[in-house]
C-alpha atoms as a PDB file:
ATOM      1  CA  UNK A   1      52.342-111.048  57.317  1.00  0.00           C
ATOM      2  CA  UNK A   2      50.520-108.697  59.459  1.00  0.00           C
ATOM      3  CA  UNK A   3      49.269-109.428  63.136  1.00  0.00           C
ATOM      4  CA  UNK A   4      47.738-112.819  63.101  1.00  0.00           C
ATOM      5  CA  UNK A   5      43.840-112.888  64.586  1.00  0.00           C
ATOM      6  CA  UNK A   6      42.156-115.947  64.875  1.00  0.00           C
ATOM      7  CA  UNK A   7      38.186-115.830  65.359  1.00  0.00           C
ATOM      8  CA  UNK A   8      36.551-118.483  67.258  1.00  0.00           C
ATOM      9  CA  UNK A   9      32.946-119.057  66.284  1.00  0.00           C
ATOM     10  CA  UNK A  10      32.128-117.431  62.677  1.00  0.00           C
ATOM     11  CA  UNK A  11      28.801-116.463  63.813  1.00  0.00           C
ATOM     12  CA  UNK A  12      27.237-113.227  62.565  1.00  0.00           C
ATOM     13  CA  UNK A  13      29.346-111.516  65.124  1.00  0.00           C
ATOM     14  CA  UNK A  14      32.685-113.411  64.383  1.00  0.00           C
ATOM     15  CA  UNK A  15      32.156-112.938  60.415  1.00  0.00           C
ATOM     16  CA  UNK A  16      31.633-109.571  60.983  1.00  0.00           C
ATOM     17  CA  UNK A  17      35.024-108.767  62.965  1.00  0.00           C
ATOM     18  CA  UNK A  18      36.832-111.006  60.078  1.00  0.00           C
ATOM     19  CA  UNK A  19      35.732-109.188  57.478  1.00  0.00           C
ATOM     20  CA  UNK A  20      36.421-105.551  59.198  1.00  0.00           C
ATOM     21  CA  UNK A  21      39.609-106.606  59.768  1.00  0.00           C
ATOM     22  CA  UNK A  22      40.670-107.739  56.456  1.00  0.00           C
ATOM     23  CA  UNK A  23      39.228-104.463  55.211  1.00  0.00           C
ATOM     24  CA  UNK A  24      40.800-102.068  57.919  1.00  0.00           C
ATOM     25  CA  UNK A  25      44.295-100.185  57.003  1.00  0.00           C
ATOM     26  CA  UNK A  26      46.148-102.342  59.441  1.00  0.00           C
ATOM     27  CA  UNK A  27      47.285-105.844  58.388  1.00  0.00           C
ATOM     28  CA  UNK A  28      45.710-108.639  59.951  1.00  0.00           C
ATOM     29  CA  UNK A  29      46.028-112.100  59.346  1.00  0.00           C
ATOM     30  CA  UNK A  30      42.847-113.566  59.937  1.00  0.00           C
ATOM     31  CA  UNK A  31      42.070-116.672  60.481  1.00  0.00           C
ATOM     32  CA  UNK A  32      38.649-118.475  61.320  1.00  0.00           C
ATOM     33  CA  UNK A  33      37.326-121.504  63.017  1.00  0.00           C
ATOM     34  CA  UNK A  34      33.959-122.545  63.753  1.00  0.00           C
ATOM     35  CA  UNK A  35      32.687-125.926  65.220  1.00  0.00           C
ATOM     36  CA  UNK A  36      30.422-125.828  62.566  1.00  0.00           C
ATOM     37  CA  UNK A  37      31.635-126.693  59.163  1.00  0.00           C
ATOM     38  CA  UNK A  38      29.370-124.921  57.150  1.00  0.00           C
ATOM     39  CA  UNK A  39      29.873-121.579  58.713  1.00  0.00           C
ATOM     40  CA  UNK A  40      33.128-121.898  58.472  1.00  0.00           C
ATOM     41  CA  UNK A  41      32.617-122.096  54.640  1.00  0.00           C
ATOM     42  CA  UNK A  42      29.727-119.279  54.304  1.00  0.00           C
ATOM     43  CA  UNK A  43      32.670-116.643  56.153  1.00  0.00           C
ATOM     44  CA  UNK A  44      35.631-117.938  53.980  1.00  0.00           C
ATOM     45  CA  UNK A  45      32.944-117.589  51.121  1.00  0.00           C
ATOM     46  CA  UNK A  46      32.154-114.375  52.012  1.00  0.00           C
ATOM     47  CA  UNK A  47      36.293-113.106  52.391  1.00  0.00           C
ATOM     48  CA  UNK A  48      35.684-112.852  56.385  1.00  0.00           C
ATOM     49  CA  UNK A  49      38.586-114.994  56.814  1.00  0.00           C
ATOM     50  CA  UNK A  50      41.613-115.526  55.244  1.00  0.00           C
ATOM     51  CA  UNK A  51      41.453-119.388  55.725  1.00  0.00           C
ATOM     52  CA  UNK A  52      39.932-121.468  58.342  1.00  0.00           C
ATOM     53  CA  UNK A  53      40.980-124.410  60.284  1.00  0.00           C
ATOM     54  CA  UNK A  54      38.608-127.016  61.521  1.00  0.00           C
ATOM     55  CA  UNK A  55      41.002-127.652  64.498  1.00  0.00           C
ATOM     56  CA  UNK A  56      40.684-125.547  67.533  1.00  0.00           C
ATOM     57  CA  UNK A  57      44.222-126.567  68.073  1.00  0.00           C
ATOM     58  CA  UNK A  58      45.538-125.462  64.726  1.00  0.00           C
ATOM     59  CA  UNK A  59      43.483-122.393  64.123  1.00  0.00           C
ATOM     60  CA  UNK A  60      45.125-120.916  67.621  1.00  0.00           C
ATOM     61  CA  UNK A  61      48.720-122.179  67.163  1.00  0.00           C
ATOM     62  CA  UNK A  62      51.214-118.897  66.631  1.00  0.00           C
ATOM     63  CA  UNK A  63      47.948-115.967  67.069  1.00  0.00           C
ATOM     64  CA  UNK A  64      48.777-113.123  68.458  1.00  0.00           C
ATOM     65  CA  UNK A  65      45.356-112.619  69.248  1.00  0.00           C
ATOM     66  CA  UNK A  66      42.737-115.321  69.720  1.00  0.00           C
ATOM     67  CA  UNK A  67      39.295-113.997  70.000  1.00  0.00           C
ATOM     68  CA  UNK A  68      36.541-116.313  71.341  1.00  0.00           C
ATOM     69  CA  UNK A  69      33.359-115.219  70.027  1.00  0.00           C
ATOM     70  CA  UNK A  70      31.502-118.181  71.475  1.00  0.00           C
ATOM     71  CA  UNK A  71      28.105-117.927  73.850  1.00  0.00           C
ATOM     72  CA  UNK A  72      29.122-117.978  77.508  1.00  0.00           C
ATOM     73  CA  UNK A  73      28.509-122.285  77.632  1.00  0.00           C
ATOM     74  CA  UNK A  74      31.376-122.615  75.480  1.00  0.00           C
ATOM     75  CA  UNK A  75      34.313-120.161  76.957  1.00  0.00           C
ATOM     76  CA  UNK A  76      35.679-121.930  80.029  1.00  0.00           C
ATOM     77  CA  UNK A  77      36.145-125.371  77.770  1.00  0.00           C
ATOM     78  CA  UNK A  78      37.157-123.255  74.809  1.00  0.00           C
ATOM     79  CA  UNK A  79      40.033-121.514  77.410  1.00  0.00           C
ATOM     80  CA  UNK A  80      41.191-124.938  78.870  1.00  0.00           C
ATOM     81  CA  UNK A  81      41.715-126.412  75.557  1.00  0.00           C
ATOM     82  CA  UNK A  82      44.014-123.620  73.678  1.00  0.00           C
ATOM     83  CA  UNK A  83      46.133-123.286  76.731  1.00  0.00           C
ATOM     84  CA  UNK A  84      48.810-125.615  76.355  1.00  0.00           C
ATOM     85  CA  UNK A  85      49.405-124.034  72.623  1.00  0.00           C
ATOM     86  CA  UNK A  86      49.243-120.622  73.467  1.00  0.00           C
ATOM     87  CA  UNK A  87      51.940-118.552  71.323  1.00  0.00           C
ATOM     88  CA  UNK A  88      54.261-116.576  73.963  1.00  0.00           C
ATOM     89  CA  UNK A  89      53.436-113.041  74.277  1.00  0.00           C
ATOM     90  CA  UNK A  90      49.481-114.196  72.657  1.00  0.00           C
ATOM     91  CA  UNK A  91      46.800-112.072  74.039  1.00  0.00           C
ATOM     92  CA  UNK A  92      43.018-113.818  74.289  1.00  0.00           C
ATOM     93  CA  UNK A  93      39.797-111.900  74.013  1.00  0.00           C
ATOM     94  CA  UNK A  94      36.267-112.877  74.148  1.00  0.00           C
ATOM     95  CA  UNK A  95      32.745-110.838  73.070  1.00  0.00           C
ATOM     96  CA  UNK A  96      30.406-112.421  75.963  1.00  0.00           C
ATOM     97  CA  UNK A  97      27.986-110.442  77.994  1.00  0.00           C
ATOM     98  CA  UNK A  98      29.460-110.836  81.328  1.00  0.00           C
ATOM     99  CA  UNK A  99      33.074-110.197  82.383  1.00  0.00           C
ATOM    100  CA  UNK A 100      33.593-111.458  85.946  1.00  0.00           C
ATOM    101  CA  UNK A 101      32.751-115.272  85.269  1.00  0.00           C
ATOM    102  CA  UNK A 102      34.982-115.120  82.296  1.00  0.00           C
ATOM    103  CA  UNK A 103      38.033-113.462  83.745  1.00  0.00           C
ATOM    104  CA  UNK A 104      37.583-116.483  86.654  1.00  0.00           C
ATOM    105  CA  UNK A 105      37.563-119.051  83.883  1.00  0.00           C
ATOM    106  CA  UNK A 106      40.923-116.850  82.385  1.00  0.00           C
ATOM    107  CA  UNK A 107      42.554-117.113  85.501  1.00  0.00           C
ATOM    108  CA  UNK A 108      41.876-121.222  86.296  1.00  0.00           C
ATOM    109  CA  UNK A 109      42.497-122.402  83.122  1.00  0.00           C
ATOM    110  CA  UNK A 110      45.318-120.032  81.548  1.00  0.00           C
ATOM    111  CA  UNK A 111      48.849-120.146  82.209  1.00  0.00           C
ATOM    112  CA  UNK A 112      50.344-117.392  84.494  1.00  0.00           C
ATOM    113  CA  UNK A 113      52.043-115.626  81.523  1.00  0.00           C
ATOM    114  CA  UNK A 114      48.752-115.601  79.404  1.00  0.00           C
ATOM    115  CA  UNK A 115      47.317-111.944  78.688  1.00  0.00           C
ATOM    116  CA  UNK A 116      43.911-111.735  78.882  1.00  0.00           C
ATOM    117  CA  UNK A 117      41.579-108.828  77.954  1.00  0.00           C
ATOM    118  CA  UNK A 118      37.555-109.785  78.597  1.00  0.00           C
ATOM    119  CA  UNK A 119      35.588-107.488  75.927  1.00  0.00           C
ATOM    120  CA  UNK A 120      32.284-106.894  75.085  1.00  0.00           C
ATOM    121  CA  UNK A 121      31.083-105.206  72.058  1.00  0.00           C
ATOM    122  CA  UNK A 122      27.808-102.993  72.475  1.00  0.00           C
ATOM    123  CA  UNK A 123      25.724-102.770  69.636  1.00  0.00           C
ATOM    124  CA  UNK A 124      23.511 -99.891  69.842  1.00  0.00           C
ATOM    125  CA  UNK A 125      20.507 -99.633  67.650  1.00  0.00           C
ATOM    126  CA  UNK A 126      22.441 -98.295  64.885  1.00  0.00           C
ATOM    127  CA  UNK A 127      24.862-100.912  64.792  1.00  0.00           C
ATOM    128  CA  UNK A 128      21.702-103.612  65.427  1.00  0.00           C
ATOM    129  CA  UNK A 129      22.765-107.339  64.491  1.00  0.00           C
ATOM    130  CA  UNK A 130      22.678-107.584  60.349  1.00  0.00           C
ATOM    131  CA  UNK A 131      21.055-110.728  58.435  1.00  0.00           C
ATOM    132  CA  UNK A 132      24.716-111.129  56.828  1.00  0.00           C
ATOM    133  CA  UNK A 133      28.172-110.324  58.046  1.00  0.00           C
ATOM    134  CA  UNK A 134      29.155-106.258  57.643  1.00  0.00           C
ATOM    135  CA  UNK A 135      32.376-104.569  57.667  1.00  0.00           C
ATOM    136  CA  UNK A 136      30.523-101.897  59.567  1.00  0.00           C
ATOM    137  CA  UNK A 137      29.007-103.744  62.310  1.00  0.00           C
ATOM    138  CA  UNK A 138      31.503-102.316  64.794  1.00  0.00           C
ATOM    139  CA  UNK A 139      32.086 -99.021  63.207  1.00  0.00           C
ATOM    140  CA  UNK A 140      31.327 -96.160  65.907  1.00  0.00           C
ATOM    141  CA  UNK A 141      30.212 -98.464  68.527  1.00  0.00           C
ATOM    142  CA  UNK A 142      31.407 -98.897  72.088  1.00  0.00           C
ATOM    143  CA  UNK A 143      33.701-101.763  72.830  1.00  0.00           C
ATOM    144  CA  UNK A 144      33.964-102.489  76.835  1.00  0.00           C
ATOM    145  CA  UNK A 145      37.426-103.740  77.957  1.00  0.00           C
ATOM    146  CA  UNK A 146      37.917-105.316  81.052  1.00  0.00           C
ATOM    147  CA  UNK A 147      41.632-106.378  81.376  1.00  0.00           C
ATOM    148  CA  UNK A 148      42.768-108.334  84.387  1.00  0.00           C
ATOM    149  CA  UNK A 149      44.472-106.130  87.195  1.00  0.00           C
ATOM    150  CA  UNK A 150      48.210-107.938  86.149  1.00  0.00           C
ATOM    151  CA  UNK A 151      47.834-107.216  82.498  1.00  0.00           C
ATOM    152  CA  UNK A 152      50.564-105.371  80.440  1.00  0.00           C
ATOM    153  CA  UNK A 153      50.209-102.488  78.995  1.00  0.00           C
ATOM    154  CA  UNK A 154      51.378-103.967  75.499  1.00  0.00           C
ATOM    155  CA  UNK A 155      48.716-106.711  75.913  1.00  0.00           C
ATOM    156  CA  UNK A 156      45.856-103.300  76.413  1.00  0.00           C
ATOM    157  CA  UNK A 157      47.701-101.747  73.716  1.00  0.00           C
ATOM    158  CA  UNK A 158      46.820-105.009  71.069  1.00  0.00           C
ATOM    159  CA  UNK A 159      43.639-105.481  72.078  1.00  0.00           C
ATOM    160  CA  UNK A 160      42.556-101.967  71.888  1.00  0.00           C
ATOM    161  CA  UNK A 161      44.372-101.295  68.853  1.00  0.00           C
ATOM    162  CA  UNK A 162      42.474-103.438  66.931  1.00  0.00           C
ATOM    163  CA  UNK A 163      38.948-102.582  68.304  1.00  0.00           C
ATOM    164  CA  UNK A 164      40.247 -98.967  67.064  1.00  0.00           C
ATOM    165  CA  UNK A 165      41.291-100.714  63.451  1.00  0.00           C
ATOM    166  CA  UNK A 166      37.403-102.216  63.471  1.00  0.00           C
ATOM    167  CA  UNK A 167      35.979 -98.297  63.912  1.00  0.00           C
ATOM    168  CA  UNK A 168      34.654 -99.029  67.788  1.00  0.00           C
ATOM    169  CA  UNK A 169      35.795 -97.035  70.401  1.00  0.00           C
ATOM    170  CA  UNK A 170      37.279 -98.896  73.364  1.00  0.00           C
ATOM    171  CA  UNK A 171      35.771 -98.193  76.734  1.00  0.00           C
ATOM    172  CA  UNK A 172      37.704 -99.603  79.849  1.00  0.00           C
ATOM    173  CA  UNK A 173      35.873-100.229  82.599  1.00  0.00           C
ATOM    174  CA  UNK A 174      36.049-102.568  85.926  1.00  0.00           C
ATOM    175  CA  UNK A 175      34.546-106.080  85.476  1.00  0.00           C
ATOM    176  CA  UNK A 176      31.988-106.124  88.095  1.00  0.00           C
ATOM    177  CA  UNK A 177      31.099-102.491  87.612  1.00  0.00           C
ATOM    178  CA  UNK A 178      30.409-103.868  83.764  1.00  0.00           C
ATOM    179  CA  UNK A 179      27.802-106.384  85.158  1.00  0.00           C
ATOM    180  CA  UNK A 180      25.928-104.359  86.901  1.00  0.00           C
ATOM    181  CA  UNK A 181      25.301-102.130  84.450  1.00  0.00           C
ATOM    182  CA  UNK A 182      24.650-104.554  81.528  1.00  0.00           C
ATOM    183  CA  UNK A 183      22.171-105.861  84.146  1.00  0.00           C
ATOM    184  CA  UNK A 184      20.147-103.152  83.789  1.00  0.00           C
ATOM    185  CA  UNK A 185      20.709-102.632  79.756  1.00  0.00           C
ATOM    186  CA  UNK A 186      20.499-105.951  78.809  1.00  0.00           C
ATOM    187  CA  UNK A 187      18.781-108.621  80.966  1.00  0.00           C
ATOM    188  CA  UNK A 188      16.576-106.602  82.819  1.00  0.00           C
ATOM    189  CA  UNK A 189      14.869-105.789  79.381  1.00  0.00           C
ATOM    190  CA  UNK A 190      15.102-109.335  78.206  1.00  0.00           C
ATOM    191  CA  UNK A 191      13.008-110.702  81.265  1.00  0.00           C
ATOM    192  CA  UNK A 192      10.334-107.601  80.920  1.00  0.00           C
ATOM    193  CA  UNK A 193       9.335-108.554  77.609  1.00  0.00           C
ATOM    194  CA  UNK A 194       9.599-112.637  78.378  1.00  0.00           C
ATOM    195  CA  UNK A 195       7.311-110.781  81.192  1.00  0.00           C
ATOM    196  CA  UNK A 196       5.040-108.979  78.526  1.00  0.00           C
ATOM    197  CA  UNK A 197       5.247-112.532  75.914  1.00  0.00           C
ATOM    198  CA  UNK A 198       4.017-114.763  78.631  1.00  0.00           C
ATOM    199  CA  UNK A 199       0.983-112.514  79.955  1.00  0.00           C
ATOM    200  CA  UNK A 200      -0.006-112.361  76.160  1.00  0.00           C
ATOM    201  CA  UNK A 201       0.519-115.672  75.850  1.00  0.00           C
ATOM    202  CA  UNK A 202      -1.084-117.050  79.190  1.00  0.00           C
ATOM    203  CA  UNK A 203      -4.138-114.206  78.334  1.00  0.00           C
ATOM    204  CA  UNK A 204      -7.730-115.956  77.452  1.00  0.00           C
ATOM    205  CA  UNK A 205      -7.852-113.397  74.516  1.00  0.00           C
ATOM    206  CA  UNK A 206      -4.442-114.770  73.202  1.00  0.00           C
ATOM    207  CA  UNK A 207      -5.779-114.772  69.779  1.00  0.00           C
ATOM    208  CA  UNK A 208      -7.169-111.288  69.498  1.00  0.00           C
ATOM    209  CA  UNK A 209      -4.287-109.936  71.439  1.00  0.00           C
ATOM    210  CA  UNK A 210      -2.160-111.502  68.502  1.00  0.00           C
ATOM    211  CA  UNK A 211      -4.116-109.907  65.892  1.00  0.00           C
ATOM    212  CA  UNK A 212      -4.113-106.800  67.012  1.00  0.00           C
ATOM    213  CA  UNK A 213      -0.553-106.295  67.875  1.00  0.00           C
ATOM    214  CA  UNK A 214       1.448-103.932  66.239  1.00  0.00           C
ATOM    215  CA  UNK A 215       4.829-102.051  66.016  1.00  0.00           C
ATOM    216  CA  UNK A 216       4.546-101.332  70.340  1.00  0.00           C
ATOM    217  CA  UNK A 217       4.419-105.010  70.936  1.00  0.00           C
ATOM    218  CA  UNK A 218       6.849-106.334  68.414  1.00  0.00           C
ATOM    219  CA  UNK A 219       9.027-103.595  69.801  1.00  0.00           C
ATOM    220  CA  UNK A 220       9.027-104.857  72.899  1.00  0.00           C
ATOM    221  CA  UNK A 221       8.697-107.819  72.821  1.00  0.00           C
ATOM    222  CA  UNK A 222      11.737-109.305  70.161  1.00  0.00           C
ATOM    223  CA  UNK A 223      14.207-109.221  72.740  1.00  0.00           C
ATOM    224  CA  UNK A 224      13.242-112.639  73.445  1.00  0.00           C
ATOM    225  CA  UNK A 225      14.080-113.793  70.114  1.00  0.00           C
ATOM    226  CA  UNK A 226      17.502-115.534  69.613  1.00  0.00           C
ATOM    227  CA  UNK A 227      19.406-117.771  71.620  1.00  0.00           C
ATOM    228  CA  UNK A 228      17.607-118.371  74.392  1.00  0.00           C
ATOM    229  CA  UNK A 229      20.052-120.901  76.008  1.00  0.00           C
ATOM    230  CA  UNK A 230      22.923-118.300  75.694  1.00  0.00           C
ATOM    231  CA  UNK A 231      20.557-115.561  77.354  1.00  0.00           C
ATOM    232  CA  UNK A 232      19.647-117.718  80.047  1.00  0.00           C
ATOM    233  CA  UNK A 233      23.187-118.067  81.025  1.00  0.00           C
ATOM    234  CA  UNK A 234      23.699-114.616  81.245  1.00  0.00           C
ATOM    235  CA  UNK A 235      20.654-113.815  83.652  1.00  0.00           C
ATOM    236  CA  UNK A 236      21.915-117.034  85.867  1.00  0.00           C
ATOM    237  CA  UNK A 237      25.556-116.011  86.209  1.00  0.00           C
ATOM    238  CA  UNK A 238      24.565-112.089  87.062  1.00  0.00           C
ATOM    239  CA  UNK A 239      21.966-112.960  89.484  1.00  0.00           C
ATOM    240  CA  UNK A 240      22.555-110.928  92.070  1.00  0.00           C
ATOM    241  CA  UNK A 241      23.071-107.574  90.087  1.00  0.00           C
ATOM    242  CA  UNK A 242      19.928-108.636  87.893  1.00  0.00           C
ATOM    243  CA  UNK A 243      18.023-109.618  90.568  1.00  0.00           C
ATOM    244  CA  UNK A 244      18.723-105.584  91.941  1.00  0.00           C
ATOM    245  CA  UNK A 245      17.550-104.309  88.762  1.00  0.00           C
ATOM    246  CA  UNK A 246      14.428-106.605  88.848  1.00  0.00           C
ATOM    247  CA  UNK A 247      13.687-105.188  92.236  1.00  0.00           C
ATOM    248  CA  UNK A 248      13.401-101.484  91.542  1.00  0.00           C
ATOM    249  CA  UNK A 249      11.457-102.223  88.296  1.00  0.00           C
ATOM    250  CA  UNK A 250       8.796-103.774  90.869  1.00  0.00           C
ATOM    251  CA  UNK A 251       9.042-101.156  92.899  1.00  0.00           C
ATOM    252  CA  UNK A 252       8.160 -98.544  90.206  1.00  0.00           C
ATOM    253  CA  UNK A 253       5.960-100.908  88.464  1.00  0.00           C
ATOM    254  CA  UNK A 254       3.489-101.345  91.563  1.00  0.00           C
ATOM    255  CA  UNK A 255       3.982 -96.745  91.788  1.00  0.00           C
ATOM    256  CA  UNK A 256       2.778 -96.558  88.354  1.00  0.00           C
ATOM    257  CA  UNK A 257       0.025 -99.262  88.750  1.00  0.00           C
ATOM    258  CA  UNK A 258      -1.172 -96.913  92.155  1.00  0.00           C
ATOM    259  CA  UNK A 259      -1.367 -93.764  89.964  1.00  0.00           C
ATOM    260  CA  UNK A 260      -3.703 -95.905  87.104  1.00  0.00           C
ATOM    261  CA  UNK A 261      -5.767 -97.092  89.530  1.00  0.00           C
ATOM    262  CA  UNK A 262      -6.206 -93.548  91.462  1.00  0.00           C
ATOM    263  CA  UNK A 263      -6.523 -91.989  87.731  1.00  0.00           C
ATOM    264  CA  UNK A 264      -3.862 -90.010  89.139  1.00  0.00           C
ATOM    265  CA  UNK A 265      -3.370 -88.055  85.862  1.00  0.00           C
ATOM    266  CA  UNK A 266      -0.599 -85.728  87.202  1.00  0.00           C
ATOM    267  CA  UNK A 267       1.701 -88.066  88.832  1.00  0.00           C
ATOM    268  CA  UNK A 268       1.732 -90.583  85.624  1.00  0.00           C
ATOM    269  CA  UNK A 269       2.741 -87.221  83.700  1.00  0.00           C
ATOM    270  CA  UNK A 270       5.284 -86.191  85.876  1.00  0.00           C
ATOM    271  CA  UNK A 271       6.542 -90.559  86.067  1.00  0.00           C
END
């Protein structure tokens, strides 16, 4: 039978780690659910999943792994609900952004006994989000695992076992030192292109600024496409770390605006 994985939320992300698994050279048993019914049939469609379940309860029941890839809004009820079924010796996972709010929401809602391990999958520019699920999505990429301080060693040993069986490296880190970094990788760059979007957008020459954009702008400024409810809650529960970040970028923002208004050639070279 293999180890049993269910995937919560069959998302490009979740459809993705089905289908790696049930191509990797370790058995897995994988099993998907997904609130909504028709991506639950588009990844059993597509062989990401073994079967699916359209109860939470049922999909979780007897996994030895239950990973929650769900945006951040979702986790805490998502944690409270499988609780009471949780298989003895199960290990939960998630993919979200942040790792201190979601080992909290571990800790309140789980049983003692539960193993935890938050995770975070880093997708670097070659492993950028596909249009359809790949097998390959994970393949070389760093995988962040923050395990709670009582978690066994077997429990690490699952959970990085099958990151390794995706092709991602697993990188264990503390949870808080995790936020403050993804702070400054992540949100930080979200809110200076919402920065960049809304002085376009707010600009009298809105229209020729449009017209003329090109590769620079686009570049920059797609960060704020996707969900933007799911981004927002990120920024709002790292506040304080982002709001650190945010504060140096001013800082060397209003340095770099000095030198262009001195024409300070030399120190914008050497910035």
């Amino acid at each position: 039978m293999g180890i049993r994985v269910t995937v919560v939320g069959l998302g490009l992300l979740g459809s993705s780690i089905g289908l790696s698994l049930k191509q990797s050279k370790t058995k897995f048993e994988v099993i998907g659910h997904d609130k909504e019914s028709e991506a639950a049939k588009r990844a059993f469609k597509a062989g990401c999943v073994d079967r699916t379940e359209w109860n939470l309860i049922s999909a979780c029941s007897d996994a030895d792994l239950i990973v929650l890839c769900i945006p951040m809004a979702g986790i805490a009820d998502t944690l409270r609900a499988v609780a009471p079924i949780l298989k003895p010796g199960g290990v939960i996972t998630d993919t979200a952004g942040l790792k201190l709010p979601v080992l909290a929401w571990a800790r309140e809602a789980l049983p003692d006994n539960t193993r935890f391990v938050g995770g975070h999958p880093v997708l670097s520019g070659q492993n950028a989000m596909p249009a359809e699920p790949s097998a390959d999505l994970l393949s070389g990429a760093v995988y962040c695992l923050t395990p709670a301080t009582n978690t066994p060693p077997d429990a690490l040993q699952l959970v990085s076992g099958w990151v390794e069986a995706m092709g991602a490296v697993p990188y264990f880190l503390d949870a808080a030192e995790h936020d403050g970094l993804i702070a400054a990788l992540e949100q930080a760059p979200l809110l200076m292109a919402a920065a960049l979007q809304m002085v376009a957008g707010t600009s009298p020459a809105q229209r020729e600024l449009m017209q003329l954009s090109g590769a620079d702008f686009s570049s920059m400024t797609q960060l704020v496409a996707g969900n933007a409810e799911n981004r927002v809650d990120l920024c709002v529960h790292n506040a304080t770390n982002l709001q650190r970040w945010l504060d140096a970028l001013q800082s060397n923002l209003a340095t770099l605006r000095d030198y262009v208004g001195t024409q300070d050639r030399a120190a914008l070279l050497e910035a």
